[in-house]
Protein backbone atom coordinates (compact mmCIF):
# COMPACT_ATOMS: atom_id res chain seq x y z
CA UNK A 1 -9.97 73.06 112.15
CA UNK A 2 -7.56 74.98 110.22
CA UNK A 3 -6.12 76.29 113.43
CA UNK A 4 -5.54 72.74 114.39
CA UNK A 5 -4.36 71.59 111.12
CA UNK A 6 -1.60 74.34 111.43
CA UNK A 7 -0.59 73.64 114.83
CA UNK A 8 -0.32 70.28 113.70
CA UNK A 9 1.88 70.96 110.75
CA UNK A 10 3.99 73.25 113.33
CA UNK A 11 4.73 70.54 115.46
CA UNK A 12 5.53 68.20 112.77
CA UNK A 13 7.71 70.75 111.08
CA UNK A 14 9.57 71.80 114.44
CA UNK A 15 9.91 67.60 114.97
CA UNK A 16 11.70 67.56 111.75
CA UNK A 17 14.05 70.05 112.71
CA UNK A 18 14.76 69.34 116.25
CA UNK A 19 15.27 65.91 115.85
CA UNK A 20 18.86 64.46 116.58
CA UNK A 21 20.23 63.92 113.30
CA UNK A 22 24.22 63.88 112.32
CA UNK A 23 25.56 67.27 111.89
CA UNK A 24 26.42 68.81 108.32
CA UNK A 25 28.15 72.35 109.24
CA UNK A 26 30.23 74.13 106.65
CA UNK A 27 32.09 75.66 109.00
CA UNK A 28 33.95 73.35 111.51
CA UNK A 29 35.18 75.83 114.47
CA UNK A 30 38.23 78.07 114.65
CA UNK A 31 39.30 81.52 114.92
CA UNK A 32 39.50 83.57 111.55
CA UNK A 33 40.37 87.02 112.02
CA UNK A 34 41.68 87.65 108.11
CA UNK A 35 45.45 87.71 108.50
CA UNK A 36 46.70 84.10 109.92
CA UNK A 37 48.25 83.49 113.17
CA UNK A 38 51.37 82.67 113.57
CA UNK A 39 52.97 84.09 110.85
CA UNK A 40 55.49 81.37 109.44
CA UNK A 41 58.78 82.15 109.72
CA UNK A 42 61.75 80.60 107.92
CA UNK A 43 64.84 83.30 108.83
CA UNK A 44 67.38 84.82 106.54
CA UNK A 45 68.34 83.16 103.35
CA UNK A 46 71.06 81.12 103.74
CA UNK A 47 74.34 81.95 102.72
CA UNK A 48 77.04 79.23 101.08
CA UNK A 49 80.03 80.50 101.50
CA UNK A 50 83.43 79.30 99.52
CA UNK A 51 85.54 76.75 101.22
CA UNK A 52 89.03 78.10 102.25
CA UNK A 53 91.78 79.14 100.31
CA UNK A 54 95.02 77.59 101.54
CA UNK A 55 97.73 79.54 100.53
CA UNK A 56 101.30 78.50 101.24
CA UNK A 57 102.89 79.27 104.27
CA UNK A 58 104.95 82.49 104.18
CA UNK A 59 108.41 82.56 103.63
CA UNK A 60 110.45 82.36 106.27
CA UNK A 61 113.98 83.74 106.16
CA UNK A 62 116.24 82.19 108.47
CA UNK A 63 119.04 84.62 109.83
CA UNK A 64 121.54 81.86 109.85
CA UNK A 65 121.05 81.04 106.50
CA UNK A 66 121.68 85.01 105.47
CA UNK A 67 124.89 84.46 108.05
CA UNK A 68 126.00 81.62 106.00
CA UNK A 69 125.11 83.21 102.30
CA UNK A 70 127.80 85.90 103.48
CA UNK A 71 130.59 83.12 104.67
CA UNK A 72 133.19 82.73 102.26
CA UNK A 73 134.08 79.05 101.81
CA UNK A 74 136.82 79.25 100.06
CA UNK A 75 140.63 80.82 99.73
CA UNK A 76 142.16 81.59 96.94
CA UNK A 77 146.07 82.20 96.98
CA UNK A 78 147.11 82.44 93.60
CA UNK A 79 148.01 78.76 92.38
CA UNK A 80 146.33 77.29 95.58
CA UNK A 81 142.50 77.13 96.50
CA UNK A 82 142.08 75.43 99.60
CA UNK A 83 138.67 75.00 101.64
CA UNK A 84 137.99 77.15 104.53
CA UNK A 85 137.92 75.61 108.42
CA UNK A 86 135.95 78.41 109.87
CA UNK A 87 133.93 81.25 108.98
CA UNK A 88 135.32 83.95 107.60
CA UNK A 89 133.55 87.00 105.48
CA UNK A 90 134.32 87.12 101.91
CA UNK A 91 137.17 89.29 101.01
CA UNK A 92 138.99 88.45 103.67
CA UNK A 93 142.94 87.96 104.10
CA UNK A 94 143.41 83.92 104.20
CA UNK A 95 145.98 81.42 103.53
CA UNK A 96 146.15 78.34 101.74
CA UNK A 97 148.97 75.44 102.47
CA UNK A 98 151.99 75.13 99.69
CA UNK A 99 153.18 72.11 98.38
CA UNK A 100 156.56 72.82 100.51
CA UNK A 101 155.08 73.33 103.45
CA UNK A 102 154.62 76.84 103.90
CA UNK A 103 151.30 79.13 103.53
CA UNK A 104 150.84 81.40 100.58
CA UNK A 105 148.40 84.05 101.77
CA UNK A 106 145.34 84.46 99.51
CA UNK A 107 141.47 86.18 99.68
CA UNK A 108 138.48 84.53 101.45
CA UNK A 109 136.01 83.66 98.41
């Protein structure tokens, strides 16, 4: 009898813990191997540079305009100063029209 009453208490223990019941796992599934897998990976810091510096253009000499810095504009004949037609360098000979009608010879200012 006390065979049968452990049998009995066997079965009805094993029933208990065979039976379908909802699962309550702690662990759920997965891989863990101690380091994670992929490692996450956000690059280099990135770097802010500041916007451009515009500077102004360089200057620009023009060789006419050094042509026409050295053109005298000018003669100068004593009493007469008279405007120059064409280019001439400064220092010059030149000559200037006279109130008689002649030309009194002058320098190229």
């Amino acid at each position: 009898m006390n065979k049968t009453r452990g049998l009995i208490g066997a079965a009805l223990l094993g029933a208990a813990l065979f039976a379908p019941h909802a699962a309550n796992a702690w662990w759920r599934g997965g891989l863990v191997v101690g380091i994670p897998f992929p490692y996450p990976y956000f690059g280099p810091p990135a770097v802010v540079y500041p916007p451009p510096v515009y500077a102004p253009p360089p200057i620009v000499y023009d060789p006419n305009q050094s042509v026409a810095a050295a053109r005298a504009i000018s003669c100068d004949a004593g009493p007469y100063v008279c405007p120059l037609d064409g280019s001439v360098a400064p220092g010059s000979p030149c000559s200037c029209p006279t109130n008689r009608g002649g030309h009194a010879t002058g320098t190229a200012r």
